[in-house]
Protein backbone atom coordinates (compact mmCIF):
# COMPACT_ATOMS: atom_id res chain seq x y z
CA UNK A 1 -126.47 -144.44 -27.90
CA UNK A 2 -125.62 -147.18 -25.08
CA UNK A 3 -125.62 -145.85 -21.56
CA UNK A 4 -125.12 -148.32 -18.54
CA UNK A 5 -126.60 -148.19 -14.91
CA UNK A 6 -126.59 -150.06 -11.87
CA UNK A 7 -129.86 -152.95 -11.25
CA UNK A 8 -130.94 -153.20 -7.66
CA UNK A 9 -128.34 -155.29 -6.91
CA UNK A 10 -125.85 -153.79 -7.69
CA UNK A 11 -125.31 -155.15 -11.17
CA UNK A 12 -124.37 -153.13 -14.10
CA UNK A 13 -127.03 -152.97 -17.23
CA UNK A 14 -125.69 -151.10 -20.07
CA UNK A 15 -128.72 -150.78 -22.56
CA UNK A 16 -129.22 -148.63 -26.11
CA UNK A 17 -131.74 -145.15 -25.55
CA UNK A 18 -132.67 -143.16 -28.50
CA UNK A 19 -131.44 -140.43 -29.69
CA UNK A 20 -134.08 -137.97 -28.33
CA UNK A 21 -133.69 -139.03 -24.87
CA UNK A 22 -130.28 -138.51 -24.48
CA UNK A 23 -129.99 -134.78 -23.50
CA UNK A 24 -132.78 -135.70 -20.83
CA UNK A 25 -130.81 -138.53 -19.16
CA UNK A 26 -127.07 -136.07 -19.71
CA UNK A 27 -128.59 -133.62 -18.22
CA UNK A 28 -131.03 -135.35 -15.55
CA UNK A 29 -129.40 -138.41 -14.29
CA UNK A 30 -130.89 -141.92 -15.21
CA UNK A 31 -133.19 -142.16 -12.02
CA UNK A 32 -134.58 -138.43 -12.92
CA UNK A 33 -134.92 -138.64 -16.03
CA UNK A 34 -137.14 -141.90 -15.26
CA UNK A 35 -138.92 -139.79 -13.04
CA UNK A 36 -139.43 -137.14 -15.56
CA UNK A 37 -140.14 -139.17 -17.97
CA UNK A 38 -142.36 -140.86 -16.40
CA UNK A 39 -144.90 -137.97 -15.45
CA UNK A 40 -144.84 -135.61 -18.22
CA UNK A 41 -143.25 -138.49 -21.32
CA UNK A 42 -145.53 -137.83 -24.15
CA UNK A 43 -146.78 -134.30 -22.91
CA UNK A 44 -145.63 -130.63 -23.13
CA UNK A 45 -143.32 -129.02 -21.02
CA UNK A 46 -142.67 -125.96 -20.46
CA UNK A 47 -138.91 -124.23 -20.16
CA UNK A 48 -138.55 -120.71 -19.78
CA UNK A 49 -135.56 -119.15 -21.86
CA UNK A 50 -134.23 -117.44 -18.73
CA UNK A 51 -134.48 -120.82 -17.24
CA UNK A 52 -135.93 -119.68 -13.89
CA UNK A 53 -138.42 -122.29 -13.56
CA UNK A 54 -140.82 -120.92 -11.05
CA UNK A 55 -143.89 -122.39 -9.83
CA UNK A 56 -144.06 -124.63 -13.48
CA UNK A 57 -145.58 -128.19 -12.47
CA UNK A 58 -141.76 -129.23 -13.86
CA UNK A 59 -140.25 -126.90 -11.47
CA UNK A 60 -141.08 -130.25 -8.85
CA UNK A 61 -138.80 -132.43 -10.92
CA UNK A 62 -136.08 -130.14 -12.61
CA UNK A 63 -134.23 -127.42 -10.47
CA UNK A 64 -133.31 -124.01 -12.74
CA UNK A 65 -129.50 -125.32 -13.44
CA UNK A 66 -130.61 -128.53 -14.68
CA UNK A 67 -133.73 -126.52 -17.09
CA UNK A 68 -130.44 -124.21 -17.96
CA UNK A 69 -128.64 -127.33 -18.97
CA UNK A 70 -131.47 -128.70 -21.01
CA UNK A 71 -131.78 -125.30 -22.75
CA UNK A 72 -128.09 -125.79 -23.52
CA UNK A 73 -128.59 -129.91 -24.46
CA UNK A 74 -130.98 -128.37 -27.34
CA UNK A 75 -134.31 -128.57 -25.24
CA UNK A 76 -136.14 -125.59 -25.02
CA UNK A 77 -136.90 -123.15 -24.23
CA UNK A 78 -140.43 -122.84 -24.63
CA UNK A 79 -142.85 -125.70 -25.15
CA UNK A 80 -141.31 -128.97 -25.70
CA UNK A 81 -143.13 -132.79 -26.08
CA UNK A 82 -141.09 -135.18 -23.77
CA UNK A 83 -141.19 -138.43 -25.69
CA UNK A 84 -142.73 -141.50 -24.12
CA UNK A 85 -139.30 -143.14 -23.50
CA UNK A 86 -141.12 -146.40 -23.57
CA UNK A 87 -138.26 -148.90 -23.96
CA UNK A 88 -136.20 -147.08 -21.76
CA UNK A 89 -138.70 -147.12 -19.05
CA UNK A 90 -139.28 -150.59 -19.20
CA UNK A 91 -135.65 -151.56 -18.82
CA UNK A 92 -134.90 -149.26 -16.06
CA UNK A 93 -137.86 -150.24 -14.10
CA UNK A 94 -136.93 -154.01 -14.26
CA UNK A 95 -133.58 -153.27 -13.34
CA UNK A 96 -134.87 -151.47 -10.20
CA UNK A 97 -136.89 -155.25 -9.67
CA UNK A 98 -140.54 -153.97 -10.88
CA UNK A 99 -142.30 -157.65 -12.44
CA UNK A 100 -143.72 -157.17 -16.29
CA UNK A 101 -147.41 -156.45 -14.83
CA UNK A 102 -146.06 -153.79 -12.92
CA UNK A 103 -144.36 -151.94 -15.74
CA UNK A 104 -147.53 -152.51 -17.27
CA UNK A 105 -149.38 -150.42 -15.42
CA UNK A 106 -146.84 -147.51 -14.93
CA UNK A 107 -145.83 -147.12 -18.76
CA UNK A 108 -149.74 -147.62 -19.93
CA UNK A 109 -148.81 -150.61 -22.08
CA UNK A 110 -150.03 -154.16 -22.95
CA UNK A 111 -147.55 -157.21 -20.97
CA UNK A 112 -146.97 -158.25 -25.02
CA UNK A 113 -145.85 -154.67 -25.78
CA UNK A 114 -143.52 -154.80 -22.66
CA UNK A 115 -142.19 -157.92 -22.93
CA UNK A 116 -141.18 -156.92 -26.51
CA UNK A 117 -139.28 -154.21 -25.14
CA UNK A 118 -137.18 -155.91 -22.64
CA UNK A 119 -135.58 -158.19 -24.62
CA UNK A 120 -131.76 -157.23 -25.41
CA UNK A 121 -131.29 -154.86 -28.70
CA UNK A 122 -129.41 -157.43 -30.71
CA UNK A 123 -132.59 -159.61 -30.56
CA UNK A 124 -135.01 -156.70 -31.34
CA UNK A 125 -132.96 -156.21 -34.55
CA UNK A 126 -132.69 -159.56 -35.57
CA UNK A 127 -136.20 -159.74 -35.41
CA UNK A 128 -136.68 -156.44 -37.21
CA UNK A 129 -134.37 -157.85 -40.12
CA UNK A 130 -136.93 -160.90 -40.23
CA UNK A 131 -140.20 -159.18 -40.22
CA UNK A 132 -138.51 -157.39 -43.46
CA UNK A 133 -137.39 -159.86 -45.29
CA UNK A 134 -140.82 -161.88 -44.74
CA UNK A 135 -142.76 -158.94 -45.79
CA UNK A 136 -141.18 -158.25 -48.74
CA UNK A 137 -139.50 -161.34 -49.98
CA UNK A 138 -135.61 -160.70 -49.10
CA UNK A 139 -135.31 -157.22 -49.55
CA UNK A 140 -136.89 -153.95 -49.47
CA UNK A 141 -138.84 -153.29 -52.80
CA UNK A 142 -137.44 -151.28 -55.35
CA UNK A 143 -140.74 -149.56 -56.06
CA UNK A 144 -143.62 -148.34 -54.29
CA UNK A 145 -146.23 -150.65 -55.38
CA UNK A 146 -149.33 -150.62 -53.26
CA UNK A 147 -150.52 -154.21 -54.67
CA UNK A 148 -147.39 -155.95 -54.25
CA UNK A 149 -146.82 -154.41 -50.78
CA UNK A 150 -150.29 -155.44 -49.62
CA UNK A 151 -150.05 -159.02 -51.16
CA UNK A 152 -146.70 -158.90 -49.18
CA UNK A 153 -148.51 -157.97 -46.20
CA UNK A 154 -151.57 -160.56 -46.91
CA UNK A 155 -149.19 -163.81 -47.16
CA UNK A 156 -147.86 -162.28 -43.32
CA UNK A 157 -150.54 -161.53 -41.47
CA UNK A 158 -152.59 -164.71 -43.20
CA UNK A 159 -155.48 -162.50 -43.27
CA UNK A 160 -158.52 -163.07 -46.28
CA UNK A 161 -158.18 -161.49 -49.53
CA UNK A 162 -160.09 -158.26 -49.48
CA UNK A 163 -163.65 -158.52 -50.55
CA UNK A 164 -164.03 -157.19 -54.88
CA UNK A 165 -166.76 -156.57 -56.44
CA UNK A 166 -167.14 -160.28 -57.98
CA UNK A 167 -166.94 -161.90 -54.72
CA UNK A 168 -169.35 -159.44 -52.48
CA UNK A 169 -171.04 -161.52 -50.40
CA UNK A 170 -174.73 -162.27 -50.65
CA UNK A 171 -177.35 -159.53 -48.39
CA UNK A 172 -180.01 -161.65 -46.23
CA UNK A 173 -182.90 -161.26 -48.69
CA UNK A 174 -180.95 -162.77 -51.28
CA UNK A 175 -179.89 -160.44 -53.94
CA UNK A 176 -176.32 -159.32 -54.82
CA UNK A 177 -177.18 -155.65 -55.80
């Protein structure tokens, strides 16, 4: 799902969100939901059925209508895992002018994991297609086969042949056994 939003100056981004955040950002605004997301992504909530949200730590962050409204937008009531929200995070956050290292810090990841996520969708696909057709040789294998997949996966990464029984390396005193 695409959803678009002004930068800090003013500029619009319009950007793809997954599926799961969706009823957060309907229901919460873009800027909330970032908010939300941000403290208690990855964690349970809390959402009472009536929707009367009390003295809950998300009672801060959510009024009752909008905790109605997520009821309604399938979340809830009860307990409920926010997702991360990750890639959405990190593009709203450089919109609003935050640097990579920045980011960093606030969404717990590595500047390699966040510089991943900030580049435009049609790139992060392309790039999906190739890591695919690199691992398995132009298409998706017909077959689950553990040997081919890992040999696959070997010629990739470049990393060593696993060690066999023929090839186990020599202990310090001397002996193989």
């Amino acid at each position: 799902m695409k959803i678009t939003w002004p930068d800090s100056h003013g500029k619009e981004i319009t950007g793809r969100i997954d599926a799961a955040l969706w009823p957060i950002v309907s229901v919460l605004g873009i800027e909330r939901a970032a908010r939300v997301l941000l403290r208690f992504g990855g964690s349970y909530v809390y959402i009472p059925a009536s929707g009367e949200m009390g003295r809950n730590r998300l009672s801060r962050f959510v009024t009752s209508e909008e905790a109605r409204g997520l009821i309604a937008a399938g979340i809830g009531p009860g307990s409920y895992r926010l997702p991360l929200g990750n890639q959405f995070l990190a593009r709203y956050l450089r919109s609003r002018g935050r640097n990579v290292n920045e980011i960093c810090r606030l969404i717990r990841s590595s500047d390699v994991s966040v510089r991943d996520l900030l580049k435009p969708d049609e790139i992060r696909r392309a790039l999906s297609v190739k890591r695919k057709e690199l691992l398995y040789g132009g298409g998706l294998p017909e077959s689950s086969d553990f040997e081919a997949d890992l040999k696959a996966a070997e010629r990739v990464s470049g990393l060593p042949r696993p060690v066999t029984a023929d090839r186990r390396p020599a202990r310090a005193g001397g002996e193989n056994g």
